[in-house]
Protein backbone atom coordinates (compact mmCIF):
# COMPACT_ATOMS: atom_id res chain seq x y z
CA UNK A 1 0.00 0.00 0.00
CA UNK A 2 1.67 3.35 -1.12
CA UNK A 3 2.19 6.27 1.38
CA UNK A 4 -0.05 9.63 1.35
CA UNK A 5 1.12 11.89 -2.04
CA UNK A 6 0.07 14.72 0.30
CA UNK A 7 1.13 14.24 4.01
CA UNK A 8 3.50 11.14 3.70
CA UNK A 9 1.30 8.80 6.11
CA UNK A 10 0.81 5.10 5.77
CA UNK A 11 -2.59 5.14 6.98
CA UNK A 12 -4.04 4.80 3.58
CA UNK A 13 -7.15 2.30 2.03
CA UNK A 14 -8.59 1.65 -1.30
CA UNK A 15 -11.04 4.07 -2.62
CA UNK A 16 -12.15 2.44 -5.80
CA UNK A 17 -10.62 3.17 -9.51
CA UNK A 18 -11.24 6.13 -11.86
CA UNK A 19 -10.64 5.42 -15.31
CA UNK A 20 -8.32 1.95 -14.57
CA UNK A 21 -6.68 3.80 -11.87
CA UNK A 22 -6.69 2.53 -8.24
CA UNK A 23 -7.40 5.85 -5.72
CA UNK A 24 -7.20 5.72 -2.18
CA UNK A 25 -7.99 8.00 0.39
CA UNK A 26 -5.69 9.10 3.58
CA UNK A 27 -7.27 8.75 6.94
CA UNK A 28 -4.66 11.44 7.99
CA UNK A 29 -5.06 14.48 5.85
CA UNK A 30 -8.65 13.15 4.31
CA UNK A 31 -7.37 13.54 0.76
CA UNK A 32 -7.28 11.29 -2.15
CA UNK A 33 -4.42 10.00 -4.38
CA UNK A 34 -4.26 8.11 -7.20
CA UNK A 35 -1.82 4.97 -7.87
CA UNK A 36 0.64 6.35 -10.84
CA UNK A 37 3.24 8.24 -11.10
CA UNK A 38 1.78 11.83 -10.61
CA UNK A 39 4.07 14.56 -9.11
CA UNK A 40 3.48 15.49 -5.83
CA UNK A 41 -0.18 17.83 -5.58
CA UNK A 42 -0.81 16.76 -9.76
CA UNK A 43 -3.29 13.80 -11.40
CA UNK A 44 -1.43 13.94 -14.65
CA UNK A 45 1.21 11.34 -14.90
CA UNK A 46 5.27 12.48 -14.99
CA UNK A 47 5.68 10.80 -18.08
CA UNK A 48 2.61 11.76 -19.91
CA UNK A 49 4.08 15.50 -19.12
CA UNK A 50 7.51 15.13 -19.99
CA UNK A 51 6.53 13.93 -23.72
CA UNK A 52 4.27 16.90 -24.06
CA UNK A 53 7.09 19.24 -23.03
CA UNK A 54 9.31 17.28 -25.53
CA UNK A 55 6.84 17.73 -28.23
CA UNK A 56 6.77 21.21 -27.56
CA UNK A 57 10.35 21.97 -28.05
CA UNK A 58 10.50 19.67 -30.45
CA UNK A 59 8.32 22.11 -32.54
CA UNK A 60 4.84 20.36 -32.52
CA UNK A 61 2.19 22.67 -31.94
CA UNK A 62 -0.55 22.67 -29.18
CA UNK A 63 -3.42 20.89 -30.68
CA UNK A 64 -0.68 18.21 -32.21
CA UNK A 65 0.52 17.52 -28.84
CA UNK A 66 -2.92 16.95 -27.26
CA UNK A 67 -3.75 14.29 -30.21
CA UNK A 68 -0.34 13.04 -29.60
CA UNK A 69 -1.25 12.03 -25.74
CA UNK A 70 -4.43 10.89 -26.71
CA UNK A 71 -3.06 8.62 -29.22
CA UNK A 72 -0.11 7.65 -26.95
CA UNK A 73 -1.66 7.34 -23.33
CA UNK A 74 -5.55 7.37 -24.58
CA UNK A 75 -5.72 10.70 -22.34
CA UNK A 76 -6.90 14.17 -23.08
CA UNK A 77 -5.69 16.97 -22.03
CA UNK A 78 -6.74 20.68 -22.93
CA UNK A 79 -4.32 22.91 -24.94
CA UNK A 80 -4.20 25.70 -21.75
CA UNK A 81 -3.43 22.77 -19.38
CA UNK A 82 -0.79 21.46 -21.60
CA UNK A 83 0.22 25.18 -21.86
CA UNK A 84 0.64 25.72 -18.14
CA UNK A 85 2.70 22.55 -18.36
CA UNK A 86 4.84 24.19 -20.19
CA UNK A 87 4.75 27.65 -18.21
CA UNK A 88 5.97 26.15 -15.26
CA UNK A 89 8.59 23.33 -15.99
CA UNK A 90 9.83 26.03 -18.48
CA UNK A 91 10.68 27.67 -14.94
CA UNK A 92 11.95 24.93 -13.45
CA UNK A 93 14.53 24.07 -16.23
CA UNK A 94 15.69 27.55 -16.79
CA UNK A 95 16.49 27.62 -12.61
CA UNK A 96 18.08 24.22 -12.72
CA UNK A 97 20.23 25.02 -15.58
CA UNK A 98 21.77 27.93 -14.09
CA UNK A 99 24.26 25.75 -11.73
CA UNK A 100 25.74 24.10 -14.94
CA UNK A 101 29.13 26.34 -15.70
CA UNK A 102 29.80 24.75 -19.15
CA UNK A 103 33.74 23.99 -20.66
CA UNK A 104 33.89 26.52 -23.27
CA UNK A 105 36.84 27.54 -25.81
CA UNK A 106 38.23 31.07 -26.82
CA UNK A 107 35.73 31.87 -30.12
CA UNK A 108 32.32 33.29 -29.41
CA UNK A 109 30.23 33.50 -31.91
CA UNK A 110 27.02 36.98 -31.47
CA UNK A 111 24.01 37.94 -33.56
CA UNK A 112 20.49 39.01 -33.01
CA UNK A 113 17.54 38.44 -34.86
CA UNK A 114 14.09 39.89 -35.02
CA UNK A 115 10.72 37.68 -32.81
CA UNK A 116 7.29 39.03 -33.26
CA UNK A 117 6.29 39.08 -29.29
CA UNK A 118 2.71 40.57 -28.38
CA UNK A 119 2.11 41.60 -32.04
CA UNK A 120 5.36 44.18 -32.50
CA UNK A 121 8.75 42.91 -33.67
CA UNK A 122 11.71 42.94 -30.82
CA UNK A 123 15.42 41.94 -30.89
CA UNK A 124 16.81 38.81 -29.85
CA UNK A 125 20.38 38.63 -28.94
CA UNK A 126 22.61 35.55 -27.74
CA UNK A 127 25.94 33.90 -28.16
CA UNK A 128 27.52 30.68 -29.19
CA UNK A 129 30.53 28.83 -27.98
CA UNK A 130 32.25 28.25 -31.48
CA UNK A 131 33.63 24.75 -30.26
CA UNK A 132 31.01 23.15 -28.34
CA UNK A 133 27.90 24.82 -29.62
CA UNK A 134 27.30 25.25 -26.21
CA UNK A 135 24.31 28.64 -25.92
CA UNK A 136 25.91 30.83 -23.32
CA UNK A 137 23.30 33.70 -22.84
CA UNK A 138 20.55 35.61 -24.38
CA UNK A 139 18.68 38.51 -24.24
CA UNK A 140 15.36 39.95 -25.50
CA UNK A 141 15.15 43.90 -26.76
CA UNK A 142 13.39 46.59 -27.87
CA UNK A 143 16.84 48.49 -29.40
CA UNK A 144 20.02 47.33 -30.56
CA UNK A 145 22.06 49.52 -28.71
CA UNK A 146 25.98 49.16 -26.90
CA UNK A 147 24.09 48.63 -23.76
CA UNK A 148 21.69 45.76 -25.13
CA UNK A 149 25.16 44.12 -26.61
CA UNK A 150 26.86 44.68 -22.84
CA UNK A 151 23.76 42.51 -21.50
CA UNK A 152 24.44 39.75 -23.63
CA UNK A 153 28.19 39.98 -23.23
CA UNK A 154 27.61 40.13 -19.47
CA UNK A 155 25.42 37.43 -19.22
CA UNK A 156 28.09 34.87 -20.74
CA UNK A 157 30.61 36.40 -18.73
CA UNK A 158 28.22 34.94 -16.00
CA UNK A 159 28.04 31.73 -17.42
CA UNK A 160 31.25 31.36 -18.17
CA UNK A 161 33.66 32.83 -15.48
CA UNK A 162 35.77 33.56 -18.45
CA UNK A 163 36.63 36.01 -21.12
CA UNK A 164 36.60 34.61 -24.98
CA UNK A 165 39.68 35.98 -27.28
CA UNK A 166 37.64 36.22 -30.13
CA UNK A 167 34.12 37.36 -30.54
CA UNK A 168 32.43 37.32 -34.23
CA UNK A 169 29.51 39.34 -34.61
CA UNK A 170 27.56 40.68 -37.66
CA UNK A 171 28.47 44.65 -38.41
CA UNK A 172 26.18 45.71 -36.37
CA UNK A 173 27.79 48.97 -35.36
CA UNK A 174 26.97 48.66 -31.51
CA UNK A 175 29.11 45.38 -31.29
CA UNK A 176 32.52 46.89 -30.62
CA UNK A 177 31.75 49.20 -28.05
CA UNK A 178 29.57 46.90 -26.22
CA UNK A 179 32.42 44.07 -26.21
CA UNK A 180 34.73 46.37 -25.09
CA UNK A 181 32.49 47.84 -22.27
CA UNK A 182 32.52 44.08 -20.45
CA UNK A 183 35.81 42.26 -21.93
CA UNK A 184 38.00 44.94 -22.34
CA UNK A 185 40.57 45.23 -24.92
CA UNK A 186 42.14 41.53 -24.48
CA UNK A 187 38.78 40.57 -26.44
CA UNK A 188 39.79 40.48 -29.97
CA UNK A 189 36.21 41.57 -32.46
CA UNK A 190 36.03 40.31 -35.68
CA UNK A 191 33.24 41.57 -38.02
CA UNK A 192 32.00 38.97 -40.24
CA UNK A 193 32.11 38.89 -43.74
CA UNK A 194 29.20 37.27 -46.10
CA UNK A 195 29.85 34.20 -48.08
CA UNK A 196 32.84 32.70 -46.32
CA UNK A 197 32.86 29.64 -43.53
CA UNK A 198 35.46 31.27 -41.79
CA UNK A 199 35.12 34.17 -38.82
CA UNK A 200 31.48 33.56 -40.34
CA UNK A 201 28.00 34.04 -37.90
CA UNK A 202 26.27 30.94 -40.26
CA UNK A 203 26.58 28.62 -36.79
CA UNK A 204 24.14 31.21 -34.61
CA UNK A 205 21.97 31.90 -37.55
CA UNK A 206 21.01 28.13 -38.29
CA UNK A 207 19.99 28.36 -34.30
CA UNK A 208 18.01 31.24 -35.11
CA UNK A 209 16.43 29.58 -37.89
CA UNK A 210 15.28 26.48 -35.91
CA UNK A 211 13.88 29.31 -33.41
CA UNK A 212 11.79 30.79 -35.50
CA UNK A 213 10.53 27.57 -36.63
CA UNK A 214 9.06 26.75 -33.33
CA UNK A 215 7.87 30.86 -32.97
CA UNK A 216 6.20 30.54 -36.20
CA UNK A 217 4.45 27.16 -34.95
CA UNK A 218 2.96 29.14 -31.96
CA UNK A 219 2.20 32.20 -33.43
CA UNK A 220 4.59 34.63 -32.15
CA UNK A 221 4.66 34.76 -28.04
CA UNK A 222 2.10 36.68 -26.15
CA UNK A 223 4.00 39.09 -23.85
CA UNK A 224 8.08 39.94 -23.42
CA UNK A 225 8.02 37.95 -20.01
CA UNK A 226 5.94 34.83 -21.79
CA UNK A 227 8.91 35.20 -24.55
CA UNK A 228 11.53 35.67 -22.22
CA UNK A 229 10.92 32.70 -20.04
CA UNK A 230 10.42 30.27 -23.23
CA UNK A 231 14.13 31.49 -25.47
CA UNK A 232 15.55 30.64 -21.98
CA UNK A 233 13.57 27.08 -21.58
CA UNK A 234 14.49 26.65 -25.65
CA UNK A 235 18.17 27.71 -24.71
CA UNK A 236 17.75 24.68 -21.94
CA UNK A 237 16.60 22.57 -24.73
CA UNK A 238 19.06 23.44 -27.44
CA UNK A 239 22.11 22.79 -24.96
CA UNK A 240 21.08 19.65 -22.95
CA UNK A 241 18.61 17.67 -25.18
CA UNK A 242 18.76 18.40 -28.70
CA UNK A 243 21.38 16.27 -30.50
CA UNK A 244 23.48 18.10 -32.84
CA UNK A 245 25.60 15.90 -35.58
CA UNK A 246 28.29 17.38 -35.37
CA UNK A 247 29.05 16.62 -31.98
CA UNK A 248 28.30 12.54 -32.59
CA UNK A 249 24.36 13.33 -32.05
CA UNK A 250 24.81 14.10 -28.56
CA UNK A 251 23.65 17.56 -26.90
CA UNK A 252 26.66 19.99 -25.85
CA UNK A 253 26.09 19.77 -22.20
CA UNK A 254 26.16 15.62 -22.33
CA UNK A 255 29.47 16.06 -24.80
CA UNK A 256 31.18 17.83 -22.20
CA UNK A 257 32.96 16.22 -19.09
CA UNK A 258 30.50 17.24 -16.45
CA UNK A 259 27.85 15.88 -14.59
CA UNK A 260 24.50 17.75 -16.72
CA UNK A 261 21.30 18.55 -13.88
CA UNK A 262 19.25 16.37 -16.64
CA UNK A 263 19.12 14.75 -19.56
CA UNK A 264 15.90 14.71 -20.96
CA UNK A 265 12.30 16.52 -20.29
CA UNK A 266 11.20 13.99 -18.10
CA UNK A 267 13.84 14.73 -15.77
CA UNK A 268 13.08 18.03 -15.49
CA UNK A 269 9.71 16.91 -14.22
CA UNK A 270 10.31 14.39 -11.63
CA UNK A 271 13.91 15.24 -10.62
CA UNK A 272 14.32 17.18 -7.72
CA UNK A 273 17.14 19.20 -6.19
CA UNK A 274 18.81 17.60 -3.06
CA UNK A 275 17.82 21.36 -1.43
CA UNK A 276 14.36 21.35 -2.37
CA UNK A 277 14.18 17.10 -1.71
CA UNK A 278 15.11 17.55 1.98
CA UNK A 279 12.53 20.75 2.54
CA UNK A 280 9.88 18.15 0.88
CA UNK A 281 10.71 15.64 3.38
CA UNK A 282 10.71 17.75 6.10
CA UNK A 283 6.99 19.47 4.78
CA UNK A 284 6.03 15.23 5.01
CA UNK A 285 7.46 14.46 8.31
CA UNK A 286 5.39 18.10 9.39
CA UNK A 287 2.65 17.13 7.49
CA UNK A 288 2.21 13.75 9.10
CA UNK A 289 2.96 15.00 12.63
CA UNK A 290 0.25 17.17 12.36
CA UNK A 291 -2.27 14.92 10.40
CA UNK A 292 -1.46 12.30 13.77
CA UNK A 293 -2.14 15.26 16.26
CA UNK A 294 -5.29 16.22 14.45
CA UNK A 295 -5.92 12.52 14.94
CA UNK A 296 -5.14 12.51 18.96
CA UNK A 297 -7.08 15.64 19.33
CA UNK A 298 -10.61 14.25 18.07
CA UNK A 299 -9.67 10.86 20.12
CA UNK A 300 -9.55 13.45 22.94
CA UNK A 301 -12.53 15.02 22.52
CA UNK A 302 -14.67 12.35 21.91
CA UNK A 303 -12.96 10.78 25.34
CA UNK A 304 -14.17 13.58 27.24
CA UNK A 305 -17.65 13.87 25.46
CA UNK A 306 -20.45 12.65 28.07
CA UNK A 307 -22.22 9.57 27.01
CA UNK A 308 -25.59 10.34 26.21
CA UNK A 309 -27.97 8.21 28.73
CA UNK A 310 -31.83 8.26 28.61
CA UNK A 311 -32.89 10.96 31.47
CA UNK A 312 -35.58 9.50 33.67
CA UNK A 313 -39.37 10.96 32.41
CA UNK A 314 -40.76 13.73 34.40
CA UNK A 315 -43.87 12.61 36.33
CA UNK A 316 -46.21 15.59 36.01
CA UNK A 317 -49.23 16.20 38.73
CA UNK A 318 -47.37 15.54 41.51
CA UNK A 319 -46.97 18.03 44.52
């Protein structure tokens, strides 16, 4: 018999089955749970989630991935539920990803293109490790001035902990000054030229291609925070699940010799943090604890309630 999903407590029974699914119901907490493999406080199933969120970043739009599921798991699922989905383990992988400081060489590769966000056209900016492919930052604009380039440039230098020798850019004339702000003048810029392989941006702009793919599949994004969160999620997806050939059809994070937080969608979902693990066990242990005093309480009470004997009739008429 499986513990409480909510409070952790063993004092579980049956509850009958929804849809082929065994529930049961916690004498503790009085809450029911279902017998699958449902994240903690969620019906849906981890895995049924994780494919959705693959699909997603995989370019498949909404409606595919809901006839997907119900193909795959005989489930349905509507397209703003599969949308929150993706809202919040977009979150969650963009947080996670953070701790990873990636092995990266001495050639960056900039550019920025143009994303239609909230019905107006804004810049997007990020940079490319030249050796392996690894995303290092990005950053979403309404200009494309020095200081929009210094974000960019800052935000690798983040990443990183290290300063590139070379950066190639497009001649964008804000580039120079903008390198120069953050790196200083042991940064080397090198404008590209059009039509050569060499000192050439065509890595970053096939990226930006396969980005506006997937924009063009969901219409543009609704708001700059919407868009911001998702090019960071897609950056997520780009450097730790999306094989690339030339690096042996492995992602850059898995090509390089560090442990990666995931490796796949579906760890992003049921994967936890040791941090965040030991707070959930500790919300359980409280949880329980107070789902056994609630318990002892009503014992209590019902201990000191009087029993309720039949009170002798009243004889009326007599003096």
């Amino acid at each position: 018999m499986p513990n409480c999903k909510y409070c952790g407590s063993p004092n579980v029974v049956k509850y009958g089955t929804f849809e082929g699914v065994q529930r049961y119901f916690c004498k503790d907490c009085r809450r029911k749970s279902a017998d699958n493999d449902a994240l903690f406080k969620m019906k849906t199933p981890a895995r049924v989630v994780g494919s959705a969120l693959s699909c997603y970043f995989r370019g498949m739009p909404l409606d595919g991935i809901q006839g997907h599921l119900q193909q795959q798991f005989g489930l349905y699922f509507s397209e703003a539920g599969i949308y929150n989905w993706v809202i919040r383990f977009s979150r969650e992988a963009a947080h996670r990803a953070k701790t990873f400081t990636p092995i990266v060489g001495d050639r960056w590769v900039a550019d920025e293109t143009v994303l239609k966000v909230g019905g107006r056209n804004l810049w997007f900016f990020d940079i490319i490790d030249e050796r392996s492919r690894f995303l290092l930052a990005s950053h979403l604009a309404e200009s494309r001035t020095i200081k929009d380039v210094a974000t960019v440039m800052r935000k690798a230098l983040q990443r990183t902990g290290k300063a590139p020798k070379v950066i190639i850019t497009d001649r964008l004339s804000a580039y120079p000054d903008g390198i120069e702000q953050v790196f200083g003048a042991d940064t080397k810029h090198i404008p590209s030229k059009p039509f050569v392989d060499v000192d050439s941006t065509n890595l970053i702009e096939r990226f930006h291609g396969t980005l506006k793919e997937r924009t063009d599949v969901i219409r543009g994004f609704k708001n700059i925070d919407t868009a911001r969160l998702l090019t960071d999620a897609w950056l997520v997806h780009y450097n730790f699940f999306k094989e690339h050939e030339t690096l042996g059809n492995v992602p850059p994070a898995q090509k390089m010799p560090l442990p990666a937080p995931f490796k796949d969608w579906l760890e992003v979902v049921t994967e936890t943090p040791e941090s965040r693990l030991v707070l959930h066990a500790q919300y359980l242990t409280t949880a329980h604890e107070r789902a056994q005093a609630r318990r002892r309480k009503r014992a209590r009470e019902q201990a000191r309630k009087p029993s309720r004997r039949a009170s002798p009739p009243k004889l009326s008429g007599m003096r």
